[in-house]
C-alpha atoms as a PDB file:
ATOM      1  CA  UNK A   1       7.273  -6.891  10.236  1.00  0.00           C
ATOM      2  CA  UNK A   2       9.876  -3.883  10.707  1.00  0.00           C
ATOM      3  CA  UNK A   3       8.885  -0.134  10.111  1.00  0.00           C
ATOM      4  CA  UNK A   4      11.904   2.027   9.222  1.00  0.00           C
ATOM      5  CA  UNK A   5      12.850   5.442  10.259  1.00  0.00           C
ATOM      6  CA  UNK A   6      11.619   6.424   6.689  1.00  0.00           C
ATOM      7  CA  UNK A   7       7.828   5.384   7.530  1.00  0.00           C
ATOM      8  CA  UNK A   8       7.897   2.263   5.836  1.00  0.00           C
ATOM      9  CA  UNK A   9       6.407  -0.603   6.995  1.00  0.00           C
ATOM     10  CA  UNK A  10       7.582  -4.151   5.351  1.00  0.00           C
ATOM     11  CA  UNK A  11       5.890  -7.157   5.783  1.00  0.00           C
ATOM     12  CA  UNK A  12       7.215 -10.684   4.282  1.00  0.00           C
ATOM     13  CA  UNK A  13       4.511 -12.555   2.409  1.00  0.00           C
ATOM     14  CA  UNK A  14       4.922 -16.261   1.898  1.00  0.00           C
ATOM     15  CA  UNK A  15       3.667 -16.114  -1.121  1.00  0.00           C
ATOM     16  CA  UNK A  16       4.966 -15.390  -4.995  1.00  0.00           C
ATOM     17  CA  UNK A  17       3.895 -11.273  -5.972  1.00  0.00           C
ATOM     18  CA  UNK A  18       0.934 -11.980  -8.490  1.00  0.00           C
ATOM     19  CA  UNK A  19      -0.163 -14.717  -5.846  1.00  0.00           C
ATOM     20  CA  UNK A  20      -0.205 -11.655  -3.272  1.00  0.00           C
ATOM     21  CA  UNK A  21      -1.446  -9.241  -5.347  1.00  0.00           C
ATOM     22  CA  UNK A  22      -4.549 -11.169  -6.395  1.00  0.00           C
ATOM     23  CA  UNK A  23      -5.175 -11.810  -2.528  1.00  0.00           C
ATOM     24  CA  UNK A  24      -4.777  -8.342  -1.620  1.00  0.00           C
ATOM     25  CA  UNK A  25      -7.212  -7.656  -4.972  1.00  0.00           C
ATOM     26  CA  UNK A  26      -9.879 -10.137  -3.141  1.00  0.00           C
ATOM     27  CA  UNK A  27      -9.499  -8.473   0.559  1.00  0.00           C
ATOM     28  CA  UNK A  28     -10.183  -4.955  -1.615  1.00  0.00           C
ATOM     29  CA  UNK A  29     -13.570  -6.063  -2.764  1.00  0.00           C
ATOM     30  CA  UNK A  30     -14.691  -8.137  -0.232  1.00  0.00           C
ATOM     31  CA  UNK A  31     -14.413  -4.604   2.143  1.00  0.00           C
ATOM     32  CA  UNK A  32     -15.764  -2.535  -0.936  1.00  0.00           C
ATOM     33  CA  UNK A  33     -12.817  -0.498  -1.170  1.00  0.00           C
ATOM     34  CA  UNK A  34     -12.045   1.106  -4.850  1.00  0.00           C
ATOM     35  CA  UNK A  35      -8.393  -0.428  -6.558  1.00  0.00           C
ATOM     36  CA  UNK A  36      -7.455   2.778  -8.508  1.00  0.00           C
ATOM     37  CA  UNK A  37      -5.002   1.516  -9.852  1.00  0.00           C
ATOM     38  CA  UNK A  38      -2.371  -1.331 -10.413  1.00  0.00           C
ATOM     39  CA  UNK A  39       0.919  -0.843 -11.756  1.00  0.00           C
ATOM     40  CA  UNK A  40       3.275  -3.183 -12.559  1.00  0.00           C
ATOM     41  CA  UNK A  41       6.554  -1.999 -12.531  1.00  0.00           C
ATOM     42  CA  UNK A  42       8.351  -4.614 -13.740  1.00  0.00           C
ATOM     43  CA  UNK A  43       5.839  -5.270 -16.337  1.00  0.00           C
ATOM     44  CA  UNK A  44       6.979  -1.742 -17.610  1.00  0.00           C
ATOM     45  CA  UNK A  45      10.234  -2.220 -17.108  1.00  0.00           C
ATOM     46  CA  UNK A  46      10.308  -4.973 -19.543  1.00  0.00           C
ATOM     47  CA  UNK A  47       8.857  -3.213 -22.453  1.00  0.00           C
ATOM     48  CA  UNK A  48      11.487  -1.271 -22.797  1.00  0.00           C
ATOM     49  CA  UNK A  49      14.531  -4.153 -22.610  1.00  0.00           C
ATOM     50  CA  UNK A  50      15.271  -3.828 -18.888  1.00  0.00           C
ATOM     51  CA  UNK A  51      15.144  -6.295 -16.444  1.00  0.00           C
ATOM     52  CA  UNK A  52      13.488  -5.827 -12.790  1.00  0.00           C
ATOM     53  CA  UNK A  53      12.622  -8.458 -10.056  1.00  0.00           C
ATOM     54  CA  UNK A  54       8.415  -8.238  -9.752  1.00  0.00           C
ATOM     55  CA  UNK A  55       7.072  -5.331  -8.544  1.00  0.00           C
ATOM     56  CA  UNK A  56       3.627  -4.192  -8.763  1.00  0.00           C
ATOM     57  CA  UNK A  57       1.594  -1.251  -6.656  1.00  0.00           C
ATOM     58  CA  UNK A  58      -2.095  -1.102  -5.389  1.00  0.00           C
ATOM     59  CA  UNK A  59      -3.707   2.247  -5.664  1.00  0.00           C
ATOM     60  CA  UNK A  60      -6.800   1.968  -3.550  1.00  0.00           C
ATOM     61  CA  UNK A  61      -8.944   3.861  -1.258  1.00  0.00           C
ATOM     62  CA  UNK A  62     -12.488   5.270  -0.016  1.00  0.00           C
ATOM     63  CA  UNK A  63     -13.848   8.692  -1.141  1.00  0.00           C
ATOM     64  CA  UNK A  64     -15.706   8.438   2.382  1.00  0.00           C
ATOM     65  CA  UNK A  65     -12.537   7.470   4.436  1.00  0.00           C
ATOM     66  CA  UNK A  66     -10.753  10.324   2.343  1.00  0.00           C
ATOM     67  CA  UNK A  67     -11.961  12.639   2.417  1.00  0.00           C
ATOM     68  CA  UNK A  68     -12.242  14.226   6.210  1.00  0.00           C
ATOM     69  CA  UNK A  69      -8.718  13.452   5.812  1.00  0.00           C
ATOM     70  CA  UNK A  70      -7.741  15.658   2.975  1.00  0.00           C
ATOM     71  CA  UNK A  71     -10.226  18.352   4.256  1.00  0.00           C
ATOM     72  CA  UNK A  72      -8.574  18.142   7.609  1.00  0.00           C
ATOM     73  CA  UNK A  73      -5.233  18.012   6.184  1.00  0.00           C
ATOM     74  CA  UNK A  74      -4.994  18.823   2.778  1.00  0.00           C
ATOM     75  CA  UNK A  75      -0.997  18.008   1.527  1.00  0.00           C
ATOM     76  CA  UNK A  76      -1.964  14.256   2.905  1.00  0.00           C
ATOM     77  CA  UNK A  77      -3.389  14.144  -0.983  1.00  0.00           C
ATOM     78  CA  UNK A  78       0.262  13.935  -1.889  1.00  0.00           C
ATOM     79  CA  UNK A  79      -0.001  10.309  -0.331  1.00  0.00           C
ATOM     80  CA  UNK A  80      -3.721   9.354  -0.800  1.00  0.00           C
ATOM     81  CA  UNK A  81      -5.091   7.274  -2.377  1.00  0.00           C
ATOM     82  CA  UNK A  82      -3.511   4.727  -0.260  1.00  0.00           C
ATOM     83  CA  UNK A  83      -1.197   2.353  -1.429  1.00  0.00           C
ATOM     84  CA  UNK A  84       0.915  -1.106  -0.564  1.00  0.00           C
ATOM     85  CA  UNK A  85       3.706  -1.966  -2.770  1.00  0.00           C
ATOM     86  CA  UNK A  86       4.246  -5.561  -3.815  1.00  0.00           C
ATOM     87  CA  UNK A  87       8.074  -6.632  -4.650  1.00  0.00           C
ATOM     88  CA  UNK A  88      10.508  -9.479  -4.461  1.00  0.00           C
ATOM     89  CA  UNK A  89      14.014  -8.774  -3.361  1.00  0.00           C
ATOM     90  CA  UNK A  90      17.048 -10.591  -4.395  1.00  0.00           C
ATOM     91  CA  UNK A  91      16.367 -13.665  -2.069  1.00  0.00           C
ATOM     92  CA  UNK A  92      13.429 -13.903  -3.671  1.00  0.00           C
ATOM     93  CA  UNK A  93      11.419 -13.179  -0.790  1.00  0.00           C
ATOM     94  CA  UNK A  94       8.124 -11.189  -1.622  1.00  0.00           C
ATOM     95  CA  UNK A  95       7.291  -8.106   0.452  1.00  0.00           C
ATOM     96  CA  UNK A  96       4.232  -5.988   1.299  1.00  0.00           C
ATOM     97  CA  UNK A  97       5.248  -2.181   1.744  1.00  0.00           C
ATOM     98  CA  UNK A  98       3.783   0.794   2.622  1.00  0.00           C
ATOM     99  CA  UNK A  99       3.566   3.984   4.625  1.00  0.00           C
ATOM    100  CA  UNK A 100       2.765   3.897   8.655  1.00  0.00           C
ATOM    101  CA  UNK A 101       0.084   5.792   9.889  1.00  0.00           C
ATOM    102  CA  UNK A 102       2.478   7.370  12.111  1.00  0.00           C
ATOM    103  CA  UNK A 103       4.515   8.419   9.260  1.00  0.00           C
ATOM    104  CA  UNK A 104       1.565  10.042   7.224  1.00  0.00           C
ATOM    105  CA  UNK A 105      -0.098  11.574  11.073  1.00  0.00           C
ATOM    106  CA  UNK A 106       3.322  13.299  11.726  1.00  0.00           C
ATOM    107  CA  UNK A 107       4.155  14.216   8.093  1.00  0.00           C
ATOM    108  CA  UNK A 108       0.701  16.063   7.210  1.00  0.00           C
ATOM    109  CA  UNK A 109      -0.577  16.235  10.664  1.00  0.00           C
ATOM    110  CA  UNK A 110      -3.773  14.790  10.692  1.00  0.00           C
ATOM    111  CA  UNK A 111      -5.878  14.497  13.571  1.00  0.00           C
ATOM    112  CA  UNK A 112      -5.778  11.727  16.076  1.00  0.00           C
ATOM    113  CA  UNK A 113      -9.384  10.970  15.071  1.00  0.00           C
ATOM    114  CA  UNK A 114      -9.294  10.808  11.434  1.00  0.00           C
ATOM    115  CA  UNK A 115      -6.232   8.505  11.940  1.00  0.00           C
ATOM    116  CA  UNK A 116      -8.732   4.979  11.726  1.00  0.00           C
ATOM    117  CA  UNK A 117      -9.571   6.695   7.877  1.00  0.00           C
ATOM    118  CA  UNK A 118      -5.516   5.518   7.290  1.00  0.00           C
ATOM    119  CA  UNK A 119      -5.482   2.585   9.520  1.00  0.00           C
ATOM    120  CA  UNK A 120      -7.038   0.424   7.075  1.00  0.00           C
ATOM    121  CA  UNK A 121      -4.450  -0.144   5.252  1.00  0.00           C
ATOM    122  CA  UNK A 122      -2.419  -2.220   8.149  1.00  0.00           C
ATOM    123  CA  UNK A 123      -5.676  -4.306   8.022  1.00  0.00           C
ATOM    124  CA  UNK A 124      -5.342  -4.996   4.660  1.00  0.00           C
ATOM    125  CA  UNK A 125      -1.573  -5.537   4.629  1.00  0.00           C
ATOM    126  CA  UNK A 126      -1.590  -8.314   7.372  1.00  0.00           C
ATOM    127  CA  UNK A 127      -4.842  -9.855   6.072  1.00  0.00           C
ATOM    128  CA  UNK A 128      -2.885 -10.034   2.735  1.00  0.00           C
ATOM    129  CA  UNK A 129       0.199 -12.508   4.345  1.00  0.00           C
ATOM    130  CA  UNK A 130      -2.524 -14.991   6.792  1.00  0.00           C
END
């Protein structure tokens, strides 16, 4: 696991993307946490004649874990719901990605106690690549 000076936080899964995505899928519902939204990027990508290693982004969250935040610190809605990208580089090595808690305290300042509302999604990353 490395996190970047950008806030990212990459994690190497061991397995293919749709074989991590579906995991990460079954770790959402079995905590009864909404998936928003999936998109796959390179799904897109393809319908319109361009080629892109697999990519594919979770959009999830809880309404009850989000909201202090956002009424706390309101631009943090720029980067809620939460998400965790899933993408294979040119290795072929499959990644989980997504942004530190550190990164979204400092960039909207949110409260040291409202911070467990974001950890979750370090829970869910590294529950993802067991």
């Amino acid at each position: 696991m490395t996190a970047s000076d950008r806030g990212i936080v990459d994690i190497l899964s061991r397995r293919p993307v749709d074989e991590t995505v579906a995991r990460l899928r079954g770790i959402l519902e079995a905590k009864g946490i909404t998936l928003f939204a999936l998109v796959n990027h390179s799904g897109e990508a393809a319908k319109v004649d361009m080629k892109m290693r697999p990519t594919k982004l979770l959009i999830f969250g809880s309404p009850k874990a989000g909201t202090p935040v956002m009424l706390a610190a309101p631009s943090i809605a720029l980067d809620l719901p939460l998400k965790i990208l899933v993408w294979q580089d040119d290795q072929e090595k499959v990644w989980i990605s997504y942004n530190s808690v550190e990164y979204l305290r400092e960039r909207h300042n949110v409260p040291a106690n409202l911070l467990p509302n974001l950890a979750a999604v370090e829970a869910i990353a590294a529950k993802a690549v067991e």
